[in-house]
Protein backbone atom coordinates (compact mmCIF):
# COMPACT_ATOMS: atom_id res chain seq x y z
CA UNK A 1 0.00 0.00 0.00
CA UNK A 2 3.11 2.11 0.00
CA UNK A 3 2.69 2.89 -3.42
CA UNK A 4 0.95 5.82 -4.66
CA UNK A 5 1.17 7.60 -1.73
CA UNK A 6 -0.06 10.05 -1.28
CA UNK A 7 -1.65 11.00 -4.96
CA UNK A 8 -3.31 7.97 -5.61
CA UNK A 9 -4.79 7.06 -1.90
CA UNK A 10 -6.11 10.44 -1.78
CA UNK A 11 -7.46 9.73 -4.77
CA UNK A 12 -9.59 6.74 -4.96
CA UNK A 13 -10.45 7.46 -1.02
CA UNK A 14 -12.02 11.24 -2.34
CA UNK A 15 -12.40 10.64 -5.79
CA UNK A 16 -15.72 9.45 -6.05
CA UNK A 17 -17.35 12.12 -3.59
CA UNK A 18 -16.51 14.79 -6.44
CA UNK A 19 -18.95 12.62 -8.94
CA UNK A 20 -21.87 13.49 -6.47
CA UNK A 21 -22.61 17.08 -7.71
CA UNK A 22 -23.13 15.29 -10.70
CA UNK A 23 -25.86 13.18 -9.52
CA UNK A 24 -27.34 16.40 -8.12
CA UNK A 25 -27.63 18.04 -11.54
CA UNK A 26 -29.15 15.15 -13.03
CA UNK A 27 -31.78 15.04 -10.90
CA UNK A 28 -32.32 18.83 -10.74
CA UNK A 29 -32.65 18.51 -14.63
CA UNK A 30 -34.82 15.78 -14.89
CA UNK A 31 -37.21 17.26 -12.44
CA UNK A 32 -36.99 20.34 -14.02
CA UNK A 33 -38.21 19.07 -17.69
CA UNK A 34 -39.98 15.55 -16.88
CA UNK A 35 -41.43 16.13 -13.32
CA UNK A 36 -39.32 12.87 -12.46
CA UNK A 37 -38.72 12.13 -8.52
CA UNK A 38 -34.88 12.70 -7.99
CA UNK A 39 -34.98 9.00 -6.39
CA UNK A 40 -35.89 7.24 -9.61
CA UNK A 41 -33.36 9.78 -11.53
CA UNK A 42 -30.46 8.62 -8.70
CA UNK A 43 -31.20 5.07 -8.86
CA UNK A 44 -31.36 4.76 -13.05
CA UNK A 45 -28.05 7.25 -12.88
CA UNK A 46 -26.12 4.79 -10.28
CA UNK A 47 -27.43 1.48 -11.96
CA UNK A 48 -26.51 2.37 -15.42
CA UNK A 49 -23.25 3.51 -14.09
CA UNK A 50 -22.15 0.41 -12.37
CA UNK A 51 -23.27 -1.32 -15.42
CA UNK A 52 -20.67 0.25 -17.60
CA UNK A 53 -17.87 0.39 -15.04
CA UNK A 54 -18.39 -3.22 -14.47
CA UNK A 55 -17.81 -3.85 -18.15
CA UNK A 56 -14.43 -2.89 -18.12
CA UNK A 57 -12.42 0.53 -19.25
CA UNK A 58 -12.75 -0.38 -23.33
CA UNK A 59 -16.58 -0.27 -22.76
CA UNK A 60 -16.02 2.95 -20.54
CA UNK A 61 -13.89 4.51 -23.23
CA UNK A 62 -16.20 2.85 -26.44
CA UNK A 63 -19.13 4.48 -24.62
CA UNK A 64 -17.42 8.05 -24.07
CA UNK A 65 -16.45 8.50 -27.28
CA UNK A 66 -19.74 7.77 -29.20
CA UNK A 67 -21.90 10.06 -26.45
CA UNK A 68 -19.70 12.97 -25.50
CA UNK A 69 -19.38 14.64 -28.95
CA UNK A 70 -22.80 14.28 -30.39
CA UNK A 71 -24.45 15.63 -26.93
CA UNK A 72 -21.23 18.44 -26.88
CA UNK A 73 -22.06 20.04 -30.57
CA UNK A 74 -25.85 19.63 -30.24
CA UNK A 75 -25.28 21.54 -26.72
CA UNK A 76 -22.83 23.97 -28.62
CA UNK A 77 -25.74 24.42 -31.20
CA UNK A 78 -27.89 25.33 -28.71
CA UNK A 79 -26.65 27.72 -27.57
CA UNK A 80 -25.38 29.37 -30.52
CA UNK A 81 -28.99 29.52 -31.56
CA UNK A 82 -29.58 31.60 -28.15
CA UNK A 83 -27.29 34.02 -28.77
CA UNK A 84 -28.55 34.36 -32.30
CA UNK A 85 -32.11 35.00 -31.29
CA UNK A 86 -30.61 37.85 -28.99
CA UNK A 87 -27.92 39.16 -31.02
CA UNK A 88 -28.33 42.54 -30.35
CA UNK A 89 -27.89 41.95 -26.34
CA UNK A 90 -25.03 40.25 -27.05
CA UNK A 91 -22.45 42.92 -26.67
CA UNK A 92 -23.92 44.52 -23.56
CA UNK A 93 -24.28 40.88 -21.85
CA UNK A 94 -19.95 40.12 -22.69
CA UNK A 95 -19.61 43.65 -20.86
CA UNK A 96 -21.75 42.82 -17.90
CA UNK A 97 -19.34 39.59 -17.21
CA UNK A 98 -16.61 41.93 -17.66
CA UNK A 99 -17.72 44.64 -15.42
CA UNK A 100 -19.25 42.20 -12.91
CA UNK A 101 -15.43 40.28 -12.41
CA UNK A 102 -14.07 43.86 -10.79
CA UNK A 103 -16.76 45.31 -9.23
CA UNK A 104 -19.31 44.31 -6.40
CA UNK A 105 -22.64 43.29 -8.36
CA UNK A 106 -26.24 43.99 -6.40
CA UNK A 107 -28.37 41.06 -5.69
CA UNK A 108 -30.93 40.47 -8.27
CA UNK A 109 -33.54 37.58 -8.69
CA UNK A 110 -32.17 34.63 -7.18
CA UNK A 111 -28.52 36.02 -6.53
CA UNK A 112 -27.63 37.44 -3.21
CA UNK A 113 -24.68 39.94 -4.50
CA UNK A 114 -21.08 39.24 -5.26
CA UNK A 115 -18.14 40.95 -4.24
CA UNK A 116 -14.91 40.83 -6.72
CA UNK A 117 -13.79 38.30 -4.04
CA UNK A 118 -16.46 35.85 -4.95
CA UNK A 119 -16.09 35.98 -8.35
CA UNK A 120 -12.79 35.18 -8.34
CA UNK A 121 -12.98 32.10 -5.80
CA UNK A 122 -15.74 30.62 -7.62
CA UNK A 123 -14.52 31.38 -10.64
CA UNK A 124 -11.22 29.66 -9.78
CA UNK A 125 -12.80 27.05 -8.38
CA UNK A 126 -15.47 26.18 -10.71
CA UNK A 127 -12.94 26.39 -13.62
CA UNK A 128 -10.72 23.68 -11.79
CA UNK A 129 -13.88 21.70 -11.67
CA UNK A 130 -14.73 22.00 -15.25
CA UNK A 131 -11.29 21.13 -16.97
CA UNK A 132 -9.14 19.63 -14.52
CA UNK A 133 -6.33 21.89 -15.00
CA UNK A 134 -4.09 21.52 -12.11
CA UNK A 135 -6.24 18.82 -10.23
CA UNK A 136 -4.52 15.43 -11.07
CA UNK A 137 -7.09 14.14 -12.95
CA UNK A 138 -6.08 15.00 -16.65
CA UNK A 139 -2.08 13.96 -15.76
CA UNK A 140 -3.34 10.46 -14.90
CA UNK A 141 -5.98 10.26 -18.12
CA UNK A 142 -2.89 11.82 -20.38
CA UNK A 143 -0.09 9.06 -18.54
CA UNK A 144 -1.89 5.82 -19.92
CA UNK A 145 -1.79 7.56 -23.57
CA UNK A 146 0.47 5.51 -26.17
CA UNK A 147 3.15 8.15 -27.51
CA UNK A 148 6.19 8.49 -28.54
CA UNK A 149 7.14 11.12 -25.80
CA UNK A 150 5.64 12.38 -22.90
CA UNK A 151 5.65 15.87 -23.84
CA UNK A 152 3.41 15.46 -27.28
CA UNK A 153 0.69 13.95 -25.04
CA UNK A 154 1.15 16.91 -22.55
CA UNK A 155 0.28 19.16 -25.56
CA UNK A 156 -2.67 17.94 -26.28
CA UNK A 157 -4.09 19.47 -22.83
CA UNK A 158 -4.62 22.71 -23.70
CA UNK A 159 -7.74 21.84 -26.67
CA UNK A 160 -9.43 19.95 -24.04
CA UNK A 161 -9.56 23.57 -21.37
CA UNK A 162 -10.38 25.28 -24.11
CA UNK A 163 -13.09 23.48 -25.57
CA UNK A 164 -14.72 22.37 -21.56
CA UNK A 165 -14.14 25.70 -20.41
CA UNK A 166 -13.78 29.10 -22.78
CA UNK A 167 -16.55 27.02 -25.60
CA UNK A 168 -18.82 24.89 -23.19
CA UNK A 169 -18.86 26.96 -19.81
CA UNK A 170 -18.92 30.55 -22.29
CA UNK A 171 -22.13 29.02 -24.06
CA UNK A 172 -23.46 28.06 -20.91
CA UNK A 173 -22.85 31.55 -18.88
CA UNK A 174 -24.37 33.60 -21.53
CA UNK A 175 -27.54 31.47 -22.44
CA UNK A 176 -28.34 32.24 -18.47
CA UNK A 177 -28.01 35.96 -18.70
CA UNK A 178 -29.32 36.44 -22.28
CA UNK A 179 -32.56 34.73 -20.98
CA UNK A 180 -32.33 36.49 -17.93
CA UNK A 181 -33.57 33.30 -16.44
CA UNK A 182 -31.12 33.95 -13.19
CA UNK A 183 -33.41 37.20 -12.54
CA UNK A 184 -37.24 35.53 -13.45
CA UNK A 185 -36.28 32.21 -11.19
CA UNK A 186 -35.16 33.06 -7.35
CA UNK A 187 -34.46 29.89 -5.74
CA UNK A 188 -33.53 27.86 -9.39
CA UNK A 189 -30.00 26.95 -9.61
CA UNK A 190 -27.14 24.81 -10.26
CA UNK A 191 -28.37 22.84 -14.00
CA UNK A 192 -31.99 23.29 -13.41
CA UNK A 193 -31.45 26.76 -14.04
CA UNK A 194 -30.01 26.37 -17.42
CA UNK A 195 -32.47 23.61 -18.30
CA UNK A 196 -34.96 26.66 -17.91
CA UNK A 197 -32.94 28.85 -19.93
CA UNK A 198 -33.71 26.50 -23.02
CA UNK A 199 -36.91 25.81 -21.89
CA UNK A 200 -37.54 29.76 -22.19
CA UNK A 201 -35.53 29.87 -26.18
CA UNK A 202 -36.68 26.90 -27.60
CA UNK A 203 -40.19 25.58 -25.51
CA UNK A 204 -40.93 22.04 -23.83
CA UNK A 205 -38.29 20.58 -26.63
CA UNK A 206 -35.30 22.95 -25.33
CA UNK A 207 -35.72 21.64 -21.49
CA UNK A 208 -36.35 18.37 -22.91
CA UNK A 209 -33.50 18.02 -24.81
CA UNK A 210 -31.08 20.16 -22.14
CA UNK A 211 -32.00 17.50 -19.43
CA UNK A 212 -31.07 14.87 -21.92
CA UNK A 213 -27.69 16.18 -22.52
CA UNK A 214 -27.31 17.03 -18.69
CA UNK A 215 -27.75 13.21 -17.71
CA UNK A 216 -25.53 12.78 -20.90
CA UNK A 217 -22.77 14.81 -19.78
CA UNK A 218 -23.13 13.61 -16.01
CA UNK A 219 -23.23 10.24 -16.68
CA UNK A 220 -19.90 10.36 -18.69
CA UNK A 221 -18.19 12.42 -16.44
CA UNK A 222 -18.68 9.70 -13.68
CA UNK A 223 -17.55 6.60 -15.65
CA UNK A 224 -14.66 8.82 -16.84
CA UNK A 225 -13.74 10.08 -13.01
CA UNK A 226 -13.56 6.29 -12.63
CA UNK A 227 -11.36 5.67 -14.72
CA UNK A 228 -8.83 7.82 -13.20
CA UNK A 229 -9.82 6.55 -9.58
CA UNK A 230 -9.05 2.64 -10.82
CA UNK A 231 -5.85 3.67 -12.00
CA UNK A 232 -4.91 4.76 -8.94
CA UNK A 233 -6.64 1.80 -7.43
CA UNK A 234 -4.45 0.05 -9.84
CA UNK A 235 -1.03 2.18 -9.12
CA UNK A 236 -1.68 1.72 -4.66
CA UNK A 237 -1.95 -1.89 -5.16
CA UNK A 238 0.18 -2.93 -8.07
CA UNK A 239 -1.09 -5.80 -10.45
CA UNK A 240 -1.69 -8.32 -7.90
CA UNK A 241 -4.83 -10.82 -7.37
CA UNK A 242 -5.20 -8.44 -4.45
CA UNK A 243 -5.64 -5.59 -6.93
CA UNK A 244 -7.90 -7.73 -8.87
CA UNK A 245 -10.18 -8.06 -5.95
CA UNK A 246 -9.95 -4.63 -4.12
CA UNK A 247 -11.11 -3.10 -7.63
CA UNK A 248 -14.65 -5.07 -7.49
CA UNK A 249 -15.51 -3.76 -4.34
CA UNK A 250 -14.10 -0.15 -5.18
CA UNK A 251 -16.85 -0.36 -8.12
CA UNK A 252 -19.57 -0.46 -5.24
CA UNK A 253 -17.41 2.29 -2.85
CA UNK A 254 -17.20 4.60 -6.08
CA UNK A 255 -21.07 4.33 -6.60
CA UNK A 256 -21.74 5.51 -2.75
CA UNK A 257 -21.98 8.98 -2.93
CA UNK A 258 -23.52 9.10 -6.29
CA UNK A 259 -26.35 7.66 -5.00
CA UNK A 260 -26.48 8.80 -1.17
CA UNK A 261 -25.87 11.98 -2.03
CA UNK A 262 -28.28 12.88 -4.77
CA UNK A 263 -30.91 15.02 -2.79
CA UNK A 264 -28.19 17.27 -0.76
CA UNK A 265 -28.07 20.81 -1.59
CA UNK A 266 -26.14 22.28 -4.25
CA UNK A 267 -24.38 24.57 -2.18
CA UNK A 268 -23.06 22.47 -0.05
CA UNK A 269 -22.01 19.48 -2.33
CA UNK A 270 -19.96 22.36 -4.40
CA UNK A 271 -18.41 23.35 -1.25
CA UNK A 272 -17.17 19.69 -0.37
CA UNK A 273 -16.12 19.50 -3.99
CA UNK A 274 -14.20 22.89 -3.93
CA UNK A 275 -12.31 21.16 -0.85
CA UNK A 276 -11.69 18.00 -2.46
CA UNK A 277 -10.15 20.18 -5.92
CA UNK A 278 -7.51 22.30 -3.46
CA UNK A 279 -6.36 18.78 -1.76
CA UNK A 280 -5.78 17.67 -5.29
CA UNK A 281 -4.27 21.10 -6.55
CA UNK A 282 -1.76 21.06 -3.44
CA UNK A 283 -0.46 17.28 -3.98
CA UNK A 284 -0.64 18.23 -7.60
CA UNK A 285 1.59 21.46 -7.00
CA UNK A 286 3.72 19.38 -4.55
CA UNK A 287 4.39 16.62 -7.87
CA UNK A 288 5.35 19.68 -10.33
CA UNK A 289 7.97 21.03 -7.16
CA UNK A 290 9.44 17.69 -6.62
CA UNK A 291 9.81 16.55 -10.00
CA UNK A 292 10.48 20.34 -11.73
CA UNK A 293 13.79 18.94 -13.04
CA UNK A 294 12.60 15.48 -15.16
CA UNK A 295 9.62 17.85 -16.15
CA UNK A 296 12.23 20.51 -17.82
CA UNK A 297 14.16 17.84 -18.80
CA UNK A 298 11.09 16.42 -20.88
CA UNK A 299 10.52 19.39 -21.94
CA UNK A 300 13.68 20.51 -23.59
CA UNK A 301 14.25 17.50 -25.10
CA UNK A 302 11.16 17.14 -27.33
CA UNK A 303 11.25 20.54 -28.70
CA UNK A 304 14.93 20.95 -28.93
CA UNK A 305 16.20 17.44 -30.22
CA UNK A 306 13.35 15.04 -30.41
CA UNK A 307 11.27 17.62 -32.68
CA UNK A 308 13.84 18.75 -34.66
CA UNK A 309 15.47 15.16 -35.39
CA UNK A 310 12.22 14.53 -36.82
CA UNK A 311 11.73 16.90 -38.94
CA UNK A 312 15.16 16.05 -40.37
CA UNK A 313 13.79 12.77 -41.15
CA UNK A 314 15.07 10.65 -38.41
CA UNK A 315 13.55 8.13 -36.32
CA UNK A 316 14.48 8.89 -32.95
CA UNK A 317 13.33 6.31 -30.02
CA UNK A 318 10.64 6.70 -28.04
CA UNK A 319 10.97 8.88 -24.62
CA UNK A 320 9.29 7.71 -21.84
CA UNK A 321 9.17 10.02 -18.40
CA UNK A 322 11.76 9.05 -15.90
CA UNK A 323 14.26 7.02 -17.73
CA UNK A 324 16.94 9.54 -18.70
CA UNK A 325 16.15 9.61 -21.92
């Protein structure tokens, strides 16, 4: 059990609480278009779940990549179409999120008020959320890659922030406020809120199809999170019949708080998830410190010799991360 400590105990003990805000949106946006009981919506979330887990990573993965994409550009689509049907509020809506990120903004509707202070530590922290930049979770996704060096797969990080955060969470934030939905509904929040928001462009079919792509979204973001909690599962244990066994009954573990935890409040499951991110972020910071000089090392290499030897034509061999070369 030495090994893997302390990254990977801390997380496959913690990972799977994250997953339960998840559960909580699913069940906001189900109720919020269907009229379904969150119980039924928690249940079919955490069966279906276990199902695919249970099958094994390749059905994880073979799932993921037929479901993300299709649900992402439909989503993008979406809300597109939003801002095209108010176009001219457009501008004025880009410098209200400007305006509102340095200076105190009133309570309106369902919002209490935000100082600058609040928008940056929820900012921070829902970002972190969102993309995983600086958590852990993307570094052990990106290590099981097959490449020819370390540093090409490292590269590849930045389309996947951009796309979750500046194209997905951008689409999201300004479907909200060019529906004003956040003002007409005190007391909606979390994805309920922007369930309504399509609900108010595009009728029954808009909330319909936004809880759809909610459960969507949430679904695959839980199998995926469990993914990177079995490697570490996988890393704490090495590959040992004990392994073998402790990662059936981490299946049921992992589905705990999905399940349990589906009817909390928002508020509060966000708060134990904004903990969770800084443990991560710390142990994450404390890797980067610790292993600064392989990392550089890495790093010179494929853009000063590995790089350029290919371009030349050659067929250097393939770099792997602490071998020494």
């Amino acid at each position: 059990m030495e090994r893997g400590f302390p990254a990977g105990h801390c997380l496959f003990h913690l990972g799977p609480w994250t997953c339960s805000v998840q559960t909580e949106s699913v069940v906001g946006a189900l109720r919020e278009a269907f009229g379904i009981d969150p119980l039924w919506s928690a249940a079919f979330l955490g069966l279906t779940c276990f199902v695919t887990i249970f099958g094994g990573l390749r059905r994880i993965s073979a799932v993921m990549e037929r479901a993300v994409p299709i649900m992402a550009l439909l989503y993008i689509l979406g809300g597109l179409a939003i801002l095209v049907q108010h176009l001219p509020q457009v501008p004025a809506t880009l410098e209200l999120i400007v305006r509102s990120a340095f200076t105190p903004m009133a309570g309106v509707g369902g919002f209490a008020g935000a100082t600058v202070k609040d928008a940056k530590r929820y900012g921070i922290a829902r970002g972190l959320y969102s993309n995983d930049a600086g958590t852990g979770y993307g570094i052990i996704a990106h290590a099981t890659a097959r490449t020819d060096h370390p540093v090409r797969q490292a590269s590849w990080g930045w389309g996947e922030v951009f796309l979750d955060t500046i194209v997905v969470c951008s689409v999201t934030a300004l479907s909200l406020l060019l529906t004003n939905s956040y003002i007409d509904y005190p007391g909606v929040d979390s994805a309920r809120l922007t369930t309504v928001a399509f609900r108010i462009s595009f009728g029954a079919w808009g909330a319909w199809f936004m809880a759809i792509a909610i459960t969507v979204f949430a679904w695959t973001t839980i199998i995926g999170m469990y993914y990177s909690c079995e490697k570490s599962v996988n890393y704490a244990f090495g590959d040992t019949r004990r392994n073998r066994r402790a990662t059936k009954v981490y299946m049921i573990y992992y589905m705990i708080p999905c399940v349990v935890l589906y009817n909390a409040k928002a508020d509060a499951l966000w708060a134990m998830t904004d903990i969770l991110s800084a443990i991560y972020v710390m142990i994450t910071i404390l890797f980067i410190v610790t292993q600064r000089k392989e990392i550089f090392r890495l790093f010179n290499d494929f853009w000063f010799r590995f790089l350029p030897a290919q371009e030349r034509g050659k067929n250097p061999p393939v770099v792997a991360y602490g071998t020494g070369r």
